[in-house]
C-alpha atoms as a PDB file:
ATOM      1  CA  UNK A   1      55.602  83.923  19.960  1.00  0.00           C
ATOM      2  CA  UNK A   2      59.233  84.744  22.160  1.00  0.00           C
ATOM      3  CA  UNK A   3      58.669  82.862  25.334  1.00  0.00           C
ATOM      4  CA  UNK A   4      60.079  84.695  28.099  1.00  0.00           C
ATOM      5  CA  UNK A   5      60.995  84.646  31.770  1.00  0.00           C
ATOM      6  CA  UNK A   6      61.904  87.233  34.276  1.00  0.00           C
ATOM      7  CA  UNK A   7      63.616  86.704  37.562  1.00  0.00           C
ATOM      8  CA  UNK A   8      63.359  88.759  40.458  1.00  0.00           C
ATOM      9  CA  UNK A   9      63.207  88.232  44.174  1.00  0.00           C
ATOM     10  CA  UNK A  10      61.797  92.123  43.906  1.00  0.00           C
ATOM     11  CA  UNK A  11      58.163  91.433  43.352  1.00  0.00           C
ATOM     12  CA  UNK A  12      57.394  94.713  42.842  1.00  0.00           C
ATOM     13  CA  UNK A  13      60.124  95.394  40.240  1.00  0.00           C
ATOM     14  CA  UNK A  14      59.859  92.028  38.850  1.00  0.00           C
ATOM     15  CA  UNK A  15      56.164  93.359  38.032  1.00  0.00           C
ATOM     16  CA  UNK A  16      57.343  96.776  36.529  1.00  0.00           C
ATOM     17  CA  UNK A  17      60.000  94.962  34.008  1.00  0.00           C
ATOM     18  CA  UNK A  18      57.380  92.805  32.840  1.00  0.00           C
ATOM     19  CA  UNK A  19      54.700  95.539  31.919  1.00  0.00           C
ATOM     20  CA  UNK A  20      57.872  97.397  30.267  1.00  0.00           C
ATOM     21  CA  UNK A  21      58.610  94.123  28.407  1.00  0.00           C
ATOM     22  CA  UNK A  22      55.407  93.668  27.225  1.00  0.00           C
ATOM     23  CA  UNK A  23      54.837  97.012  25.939  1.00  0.00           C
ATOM     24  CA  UNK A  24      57.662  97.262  24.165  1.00  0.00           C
ATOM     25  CA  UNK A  25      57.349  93.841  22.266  1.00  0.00           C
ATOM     26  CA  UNK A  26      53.527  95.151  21.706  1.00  0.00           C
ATOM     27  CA  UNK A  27      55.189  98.254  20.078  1.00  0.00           C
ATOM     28  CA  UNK A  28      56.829  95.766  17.912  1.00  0.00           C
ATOM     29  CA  UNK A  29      53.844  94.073  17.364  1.00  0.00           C
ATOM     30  CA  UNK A  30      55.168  90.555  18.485  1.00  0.00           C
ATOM     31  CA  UNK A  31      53.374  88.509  20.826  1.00  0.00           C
ATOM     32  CA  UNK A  32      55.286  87.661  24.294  1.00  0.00           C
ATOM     33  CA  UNK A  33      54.967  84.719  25.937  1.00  0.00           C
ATOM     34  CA  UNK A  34      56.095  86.168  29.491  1.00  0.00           C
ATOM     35  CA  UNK A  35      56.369  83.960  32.918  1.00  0.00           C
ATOM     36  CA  UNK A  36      57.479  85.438  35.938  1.00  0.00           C
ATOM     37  CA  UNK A  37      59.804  83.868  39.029  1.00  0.00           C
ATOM     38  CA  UNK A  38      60.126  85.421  42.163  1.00  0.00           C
ATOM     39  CA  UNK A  39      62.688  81.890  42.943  1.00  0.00           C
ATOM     40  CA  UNK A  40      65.679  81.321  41.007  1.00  0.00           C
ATOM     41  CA  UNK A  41      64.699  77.576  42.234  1.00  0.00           C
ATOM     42  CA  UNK A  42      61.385  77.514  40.850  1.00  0.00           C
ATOM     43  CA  UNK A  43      63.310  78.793  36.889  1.00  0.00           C
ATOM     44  CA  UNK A  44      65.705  76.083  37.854  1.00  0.00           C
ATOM     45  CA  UNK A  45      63.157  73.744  38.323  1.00  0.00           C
ATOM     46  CA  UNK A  46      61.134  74.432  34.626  1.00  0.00           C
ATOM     47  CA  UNK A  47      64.173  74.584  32.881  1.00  0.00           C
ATOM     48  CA  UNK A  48      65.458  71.034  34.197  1.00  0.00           C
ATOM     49  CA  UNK A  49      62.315  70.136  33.157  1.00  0.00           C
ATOM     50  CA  UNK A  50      62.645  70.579  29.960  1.00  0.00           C
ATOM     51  CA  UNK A  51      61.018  74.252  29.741  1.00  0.00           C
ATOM     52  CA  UNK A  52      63.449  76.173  27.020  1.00  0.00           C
ATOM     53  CA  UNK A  53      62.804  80.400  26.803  1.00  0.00           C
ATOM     54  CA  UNK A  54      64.176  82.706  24.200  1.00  0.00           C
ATOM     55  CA  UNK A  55      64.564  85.405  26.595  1.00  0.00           C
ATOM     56  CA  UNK A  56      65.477  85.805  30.065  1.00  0.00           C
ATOM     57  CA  UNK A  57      65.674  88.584  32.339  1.00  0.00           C
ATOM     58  CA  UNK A  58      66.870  88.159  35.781  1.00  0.00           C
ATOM     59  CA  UNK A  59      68.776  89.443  39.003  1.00  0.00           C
ATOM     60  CA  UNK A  60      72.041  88.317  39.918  1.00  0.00           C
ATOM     61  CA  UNK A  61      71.896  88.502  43.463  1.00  0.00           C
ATOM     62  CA  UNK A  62      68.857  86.419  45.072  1.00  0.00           C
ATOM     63  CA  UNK A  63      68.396  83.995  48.369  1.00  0.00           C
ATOM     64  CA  UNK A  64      69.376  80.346  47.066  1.00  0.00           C
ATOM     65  CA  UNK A  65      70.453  79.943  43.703  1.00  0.00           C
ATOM     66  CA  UNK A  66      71.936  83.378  41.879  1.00  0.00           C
ATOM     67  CA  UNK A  67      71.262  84.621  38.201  1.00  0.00           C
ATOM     68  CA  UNK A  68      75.212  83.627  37.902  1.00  0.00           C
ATOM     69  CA  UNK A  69      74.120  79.581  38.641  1.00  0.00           C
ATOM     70  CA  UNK A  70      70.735  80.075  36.813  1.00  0.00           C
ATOM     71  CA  UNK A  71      72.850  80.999  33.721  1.00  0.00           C
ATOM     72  CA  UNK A  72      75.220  78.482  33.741  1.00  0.00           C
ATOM     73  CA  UNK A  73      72.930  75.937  33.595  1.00  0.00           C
ATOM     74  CA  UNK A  74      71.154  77.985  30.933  1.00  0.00           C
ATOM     75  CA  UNK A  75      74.245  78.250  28.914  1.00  0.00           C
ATOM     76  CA  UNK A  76      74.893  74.374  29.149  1.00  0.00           C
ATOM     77  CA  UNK A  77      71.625  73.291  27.851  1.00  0.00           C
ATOM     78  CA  UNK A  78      70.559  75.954  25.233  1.00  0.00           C
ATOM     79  CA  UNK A  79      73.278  78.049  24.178  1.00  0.00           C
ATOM     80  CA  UNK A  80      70.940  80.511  21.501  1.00  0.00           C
ATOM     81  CA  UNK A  81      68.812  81.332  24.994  1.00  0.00           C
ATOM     82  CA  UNK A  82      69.604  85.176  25.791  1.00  0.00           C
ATOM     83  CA  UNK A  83      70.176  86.331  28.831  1.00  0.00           C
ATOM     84  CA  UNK A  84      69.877  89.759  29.959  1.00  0.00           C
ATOM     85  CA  UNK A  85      71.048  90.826  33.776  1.00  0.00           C
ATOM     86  CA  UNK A  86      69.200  93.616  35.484  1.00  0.00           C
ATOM     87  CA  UNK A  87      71.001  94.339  38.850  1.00  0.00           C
ATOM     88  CA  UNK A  88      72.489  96.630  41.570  1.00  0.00           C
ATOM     89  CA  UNK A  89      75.354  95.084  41.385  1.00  0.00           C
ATOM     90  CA  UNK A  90      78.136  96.437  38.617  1.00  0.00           C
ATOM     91  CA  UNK A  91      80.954  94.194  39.772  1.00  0.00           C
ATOM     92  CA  UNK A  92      79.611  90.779  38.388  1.00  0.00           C
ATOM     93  CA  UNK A  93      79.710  92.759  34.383  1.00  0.00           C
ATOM     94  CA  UNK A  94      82.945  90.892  33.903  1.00  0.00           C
ATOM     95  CA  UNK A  95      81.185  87.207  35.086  1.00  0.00           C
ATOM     96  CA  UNK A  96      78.615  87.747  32.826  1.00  0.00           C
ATOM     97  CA  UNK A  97      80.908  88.315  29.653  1.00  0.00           C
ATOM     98  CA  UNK A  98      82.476  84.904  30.171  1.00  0.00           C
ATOM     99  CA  UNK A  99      79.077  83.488  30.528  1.00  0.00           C
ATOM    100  CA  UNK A 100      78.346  85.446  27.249  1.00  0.00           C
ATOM    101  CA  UNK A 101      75.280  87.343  28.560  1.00  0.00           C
ATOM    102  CA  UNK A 102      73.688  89.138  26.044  1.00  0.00           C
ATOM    103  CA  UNK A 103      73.151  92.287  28.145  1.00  0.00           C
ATOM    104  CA  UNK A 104      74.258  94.126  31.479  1.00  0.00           C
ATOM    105  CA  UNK A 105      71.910  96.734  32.359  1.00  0.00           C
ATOM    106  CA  UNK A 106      72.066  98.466  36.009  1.00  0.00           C
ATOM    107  CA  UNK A 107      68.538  98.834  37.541  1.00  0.00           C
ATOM    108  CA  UNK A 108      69.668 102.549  37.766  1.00  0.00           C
ATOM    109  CA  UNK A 109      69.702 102.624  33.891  1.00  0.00           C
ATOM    110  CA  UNK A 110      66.745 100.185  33.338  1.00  0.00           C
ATOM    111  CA  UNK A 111      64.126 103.087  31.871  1.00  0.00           C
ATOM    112  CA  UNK A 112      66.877 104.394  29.327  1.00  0.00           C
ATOM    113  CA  UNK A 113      68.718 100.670  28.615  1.00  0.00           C
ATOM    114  CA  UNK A 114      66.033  98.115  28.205  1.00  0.00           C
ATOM    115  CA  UNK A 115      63.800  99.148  25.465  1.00  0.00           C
ATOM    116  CA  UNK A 116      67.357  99.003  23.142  1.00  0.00           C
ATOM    117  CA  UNK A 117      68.065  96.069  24.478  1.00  0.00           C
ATOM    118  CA  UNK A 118      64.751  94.610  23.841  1.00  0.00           C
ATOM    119  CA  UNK A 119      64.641  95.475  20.121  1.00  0.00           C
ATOM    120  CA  UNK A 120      68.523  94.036  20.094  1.00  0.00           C
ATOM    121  CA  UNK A 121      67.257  90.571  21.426  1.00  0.00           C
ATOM    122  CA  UNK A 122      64.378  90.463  18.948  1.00  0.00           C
ATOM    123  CA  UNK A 123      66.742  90.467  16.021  1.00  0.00           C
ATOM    124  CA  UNK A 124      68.778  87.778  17.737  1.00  0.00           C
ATOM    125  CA  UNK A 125      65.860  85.771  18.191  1.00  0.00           C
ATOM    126  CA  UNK A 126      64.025  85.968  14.696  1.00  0.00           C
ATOM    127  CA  UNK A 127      67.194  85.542  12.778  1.00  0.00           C
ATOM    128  CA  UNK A 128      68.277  81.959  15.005  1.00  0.00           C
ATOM    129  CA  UNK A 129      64.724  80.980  14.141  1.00  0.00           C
ATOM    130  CA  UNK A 130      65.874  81.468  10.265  1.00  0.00           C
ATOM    131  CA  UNK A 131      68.846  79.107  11.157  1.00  0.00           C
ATOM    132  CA  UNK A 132      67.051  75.548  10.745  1.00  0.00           C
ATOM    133  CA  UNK A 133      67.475  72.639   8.861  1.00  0.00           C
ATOM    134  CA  UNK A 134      64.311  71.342   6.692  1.00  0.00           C
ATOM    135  CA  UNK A 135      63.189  67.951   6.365  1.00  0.00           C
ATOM    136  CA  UNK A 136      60.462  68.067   3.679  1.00  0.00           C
ATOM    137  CA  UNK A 137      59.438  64.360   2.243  1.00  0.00           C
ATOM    138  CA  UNK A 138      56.325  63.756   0.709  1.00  0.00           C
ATOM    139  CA  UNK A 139      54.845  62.109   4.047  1.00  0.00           C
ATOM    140  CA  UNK A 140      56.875  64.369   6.492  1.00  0.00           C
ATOM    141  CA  UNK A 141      57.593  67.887   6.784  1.00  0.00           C
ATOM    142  CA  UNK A 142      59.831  69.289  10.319  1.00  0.00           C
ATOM    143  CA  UNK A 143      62.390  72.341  11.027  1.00  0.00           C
ATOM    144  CA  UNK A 144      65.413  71.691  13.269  1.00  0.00           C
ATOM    145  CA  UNK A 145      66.831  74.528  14.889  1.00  0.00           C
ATOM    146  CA  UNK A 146      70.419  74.357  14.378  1.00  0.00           C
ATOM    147  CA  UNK A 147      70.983  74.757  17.287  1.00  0.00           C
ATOM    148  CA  UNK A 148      68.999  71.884  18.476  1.00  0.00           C
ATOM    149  CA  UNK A 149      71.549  69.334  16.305  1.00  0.00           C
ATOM    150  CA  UNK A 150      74.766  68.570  18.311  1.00  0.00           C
ATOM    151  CA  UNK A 151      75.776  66.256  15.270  1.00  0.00           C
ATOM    152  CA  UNK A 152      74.432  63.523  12.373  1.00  0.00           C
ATOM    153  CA  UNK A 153      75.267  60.464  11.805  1.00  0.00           C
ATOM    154  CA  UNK A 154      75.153  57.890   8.884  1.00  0.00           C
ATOM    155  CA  UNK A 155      73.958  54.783   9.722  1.00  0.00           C
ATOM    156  CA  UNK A 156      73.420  52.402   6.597  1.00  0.00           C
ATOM    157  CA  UNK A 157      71.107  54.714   4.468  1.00  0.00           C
ATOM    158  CA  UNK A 158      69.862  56.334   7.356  1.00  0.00           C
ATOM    159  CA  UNK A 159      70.733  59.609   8.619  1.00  0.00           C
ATOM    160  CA  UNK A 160      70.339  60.621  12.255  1.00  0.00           C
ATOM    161  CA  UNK A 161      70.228  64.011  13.882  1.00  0.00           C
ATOM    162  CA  UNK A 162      71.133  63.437  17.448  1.00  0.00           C
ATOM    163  CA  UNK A 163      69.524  66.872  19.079  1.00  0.00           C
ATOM    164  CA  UNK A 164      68.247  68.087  22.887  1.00  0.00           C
ATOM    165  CA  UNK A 165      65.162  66.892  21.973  1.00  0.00           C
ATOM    166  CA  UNK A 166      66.246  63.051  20.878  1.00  0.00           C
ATOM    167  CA  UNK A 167      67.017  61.293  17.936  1.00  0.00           C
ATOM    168  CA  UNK A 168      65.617  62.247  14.098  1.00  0.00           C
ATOM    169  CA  UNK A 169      65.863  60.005  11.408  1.00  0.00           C
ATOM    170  CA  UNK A 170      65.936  60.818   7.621  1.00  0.00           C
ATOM    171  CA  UNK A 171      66.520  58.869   4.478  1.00  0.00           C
ATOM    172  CA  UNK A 172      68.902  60.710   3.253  1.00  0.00           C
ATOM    173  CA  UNK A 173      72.814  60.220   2.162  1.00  0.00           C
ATOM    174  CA  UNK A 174      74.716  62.401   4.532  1.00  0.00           C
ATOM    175  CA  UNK A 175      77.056  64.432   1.863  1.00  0.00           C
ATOM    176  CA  UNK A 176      73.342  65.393   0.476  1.00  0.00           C
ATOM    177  CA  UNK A 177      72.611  66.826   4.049  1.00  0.00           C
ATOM    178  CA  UNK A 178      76.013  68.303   4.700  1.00  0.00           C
ATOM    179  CA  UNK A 179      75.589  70.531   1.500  1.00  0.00           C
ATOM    180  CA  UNK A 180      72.611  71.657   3.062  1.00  0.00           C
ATOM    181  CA  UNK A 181      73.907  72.793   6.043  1.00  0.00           C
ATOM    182  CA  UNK A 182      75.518  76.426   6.821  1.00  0.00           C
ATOM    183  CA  UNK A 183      79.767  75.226   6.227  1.00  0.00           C
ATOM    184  CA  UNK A 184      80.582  77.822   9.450  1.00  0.00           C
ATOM    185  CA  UNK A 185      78.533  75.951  12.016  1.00  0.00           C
ATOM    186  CA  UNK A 186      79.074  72.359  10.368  1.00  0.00           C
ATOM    187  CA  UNK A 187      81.789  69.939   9.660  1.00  0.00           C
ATOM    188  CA  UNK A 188      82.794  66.679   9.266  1.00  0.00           C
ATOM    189  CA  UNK A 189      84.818  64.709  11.864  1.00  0.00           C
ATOM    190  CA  UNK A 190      84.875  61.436   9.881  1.00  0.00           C
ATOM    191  CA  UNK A 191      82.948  60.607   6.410  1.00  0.00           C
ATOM    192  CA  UNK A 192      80.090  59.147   8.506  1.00  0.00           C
ATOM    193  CA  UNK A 193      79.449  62.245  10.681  1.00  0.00           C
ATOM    194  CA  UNK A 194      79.020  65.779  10.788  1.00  0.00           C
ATOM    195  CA  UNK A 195      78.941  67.775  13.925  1.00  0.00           C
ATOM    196  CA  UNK A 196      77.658  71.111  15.314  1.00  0.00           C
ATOM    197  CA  UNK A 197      80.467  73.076  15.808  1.00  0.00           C
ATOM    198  CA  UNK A 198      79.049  75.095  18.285  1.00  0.00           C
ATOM    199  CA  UNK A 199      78.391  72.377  20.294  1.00  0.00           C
ATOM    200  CA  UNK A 200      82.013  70.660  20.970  1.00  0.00           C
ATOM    201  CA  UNK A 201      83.214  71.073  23.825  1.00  0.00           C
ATOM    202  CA  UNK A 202      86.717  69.896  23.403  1.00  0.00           C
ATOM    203  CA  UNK A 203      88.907  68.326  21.269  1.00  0.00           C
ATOM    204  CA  UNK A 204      92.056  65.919  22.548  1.00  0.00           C
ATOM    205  CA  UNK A 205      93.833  63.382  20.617  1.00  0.00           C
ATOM    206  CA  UNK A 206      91.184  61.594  18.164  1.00  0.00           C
ATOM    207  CA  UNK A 207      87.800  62.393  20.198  1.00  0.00           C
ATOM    208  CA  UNK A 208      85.847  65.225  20.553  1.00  0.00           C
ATOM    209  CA  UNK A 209      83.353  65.635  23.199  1.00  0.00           C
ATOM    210  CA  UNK A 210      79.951  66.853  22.899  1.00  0.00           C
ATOM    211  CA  UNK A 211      78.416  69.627  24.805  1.00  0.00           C
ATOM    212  CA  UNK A 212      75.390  66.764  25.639  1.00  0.00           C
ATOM    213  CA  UNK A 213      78.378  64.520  26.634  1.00  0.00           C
ATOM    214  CA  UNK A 214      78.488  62.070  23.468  1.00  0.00           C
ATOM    215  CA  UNK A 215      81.915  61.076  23.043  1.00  0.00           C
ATOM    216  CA  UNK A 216      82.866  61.116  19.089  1.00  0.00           C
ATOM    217  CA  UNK A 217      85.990  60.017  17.072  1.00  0.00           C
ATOM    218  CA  UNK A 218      87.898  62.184  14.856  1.00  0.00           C
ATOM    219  CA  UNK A 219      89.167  60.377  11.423  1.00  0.00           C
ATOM    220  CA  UNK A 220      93.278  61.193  11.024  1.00  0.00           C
ATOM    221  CA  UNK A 221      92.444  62.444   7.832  1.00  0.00           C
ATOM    222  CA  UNK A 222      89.459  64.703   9.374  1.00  0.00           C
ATOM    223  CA  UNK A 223      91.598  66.072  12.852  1.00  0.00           C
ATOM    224  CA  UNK A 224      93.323  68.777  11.424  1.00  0.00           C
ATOM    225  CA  UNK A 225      90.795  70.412   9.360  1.00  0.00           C
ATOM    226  CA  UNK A 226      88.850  70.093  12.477  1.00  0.00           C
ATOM    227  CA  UNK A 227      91.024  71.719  15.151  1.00  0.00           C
ATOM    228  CA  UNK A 228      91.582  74.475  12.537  1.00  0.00           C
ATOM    229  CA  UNK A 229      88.072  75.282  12.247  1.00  0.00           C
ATOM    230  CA  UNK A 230      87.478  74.725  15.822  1.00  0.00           C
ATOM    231  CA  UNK A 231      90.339  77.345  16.351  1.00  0.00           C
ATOM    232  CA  UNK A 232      88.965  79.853  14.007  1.00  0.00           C
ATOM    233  CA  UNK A 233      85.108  79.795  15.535  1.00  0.00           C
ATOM    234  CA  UNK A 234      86.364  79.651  18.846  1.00  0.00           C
ATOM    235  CA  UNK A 235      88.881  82.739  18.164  1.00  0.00           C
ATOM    236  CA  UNK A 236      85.937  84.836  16.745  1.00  0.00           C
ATOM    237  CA  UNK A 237      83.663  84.306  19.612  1.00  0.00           C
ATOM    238  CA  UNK A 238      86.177  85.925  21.770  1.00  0.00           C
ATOM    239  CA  UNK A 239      86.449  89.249  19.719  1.00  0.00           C
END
């Protein structure tokens, strides 16, 4: 199932994106999961709530809040959701880049842009779905998206995955789980934890702050290793 919303304070083409939406994904014999918002507060409101979507489509400009605040918030809470605009308006493309929206497509261009960028989003979504971590004991078996885990911790013989969702715990030593773990989206900032690279915010002095606003310290032996990796990732999402 991709769980989708479209935005539009234009019922009408609201209507006609999501019949072209679910057509194409029909094509592609996957089964959308499609919710429609004619109020950027109403999305607002379902996402604060706790209501995550692979997919959106939406307008930038609308009464209230715009598809520019609607993806910021997006952004800051589930950074794998994709985002594609469909608008009038050509001269918010470079505001969307730095909000890394997935796609910019003029309502002039929808009927020749969308299905492409449909089939483009599908990939995206099926291969984050591959990215999970696996707990499989012989009472308990659960995937973690990785890019639900903002870091792990060690705590006695306990490992826990701090994600959006709350706290996971696993029996496990935490080198065990680090070898795991994909190396390019994983590190270590001290023996006893491993964070979600993706996820740091920023980095200053010995503490690096988490994108859910956990506060973590960096081991001397750990910092530069760390702001050399968090150079390197953050250099080649900017390409």
């Amino acid at each position: 199932m991709i769980r989708i919303a479209i935005c539009d304070d234009e019922k009408e083409a609201m209507r006609k994106n999501a019949i072209k939406v679910n057509k194409y994904l029909k094509e592609m014999k996957k089964y959308p999961d499609v919710k429609l918002y004619s109020s950027a507060e109403n999305l607002e409101y379902d996402i604060k709530e706790g209501k995550v979507y692979d997919l959106m489509l939406m307008d930038i400009e609308m009464p209230g809040k715009s598809g520019m605040d609607i993806a910021k918030m997006v952004k800051e809470r589930s950074v794998e959701t994709l985002i594609i605009f469909i608008t009038s308006h050509s001269e918010y493309a470079m505001d969307s880049y730095e909000l890394s929206v997935f796609r910019y497509i003029l309502k002039e261009n929808i009927d020749s842009k969308l299905l492409d960028a449909i089939r483009d989003a599908v990939k995206c979504i099926e291969l984050q779905r591959d990215r999970m971590y696996i707990i499989n004991m012989p009472t308990r078996y659960e995937r973690i998206p990785y890019e639900n885990i903002f870091y792990i911790r060690r705590e006695g013989k306990n490992a826990y995955f701090i994600t959006n969702n709350g706290k996971r715990q696993i029996r496990k030593a935490i080198c065990k789980i680090y070898s795991e773990l994909d190396k390019k989206q994983f590190t270590y900032v001290d023996r006893g934890c491993i964070v979600n690279i993706k996820h740091v915010m920023r980095m200053e002095n010995d503490e690096v702050v988490m994108r859910n606003g956990d506060v973590l310290i960096v081991s001397k032996k750990r910092a530069q290793d760390l702001r050399r990796t968090l150079n390197r990732y953050w250099g080649e999402i900017l390409v």
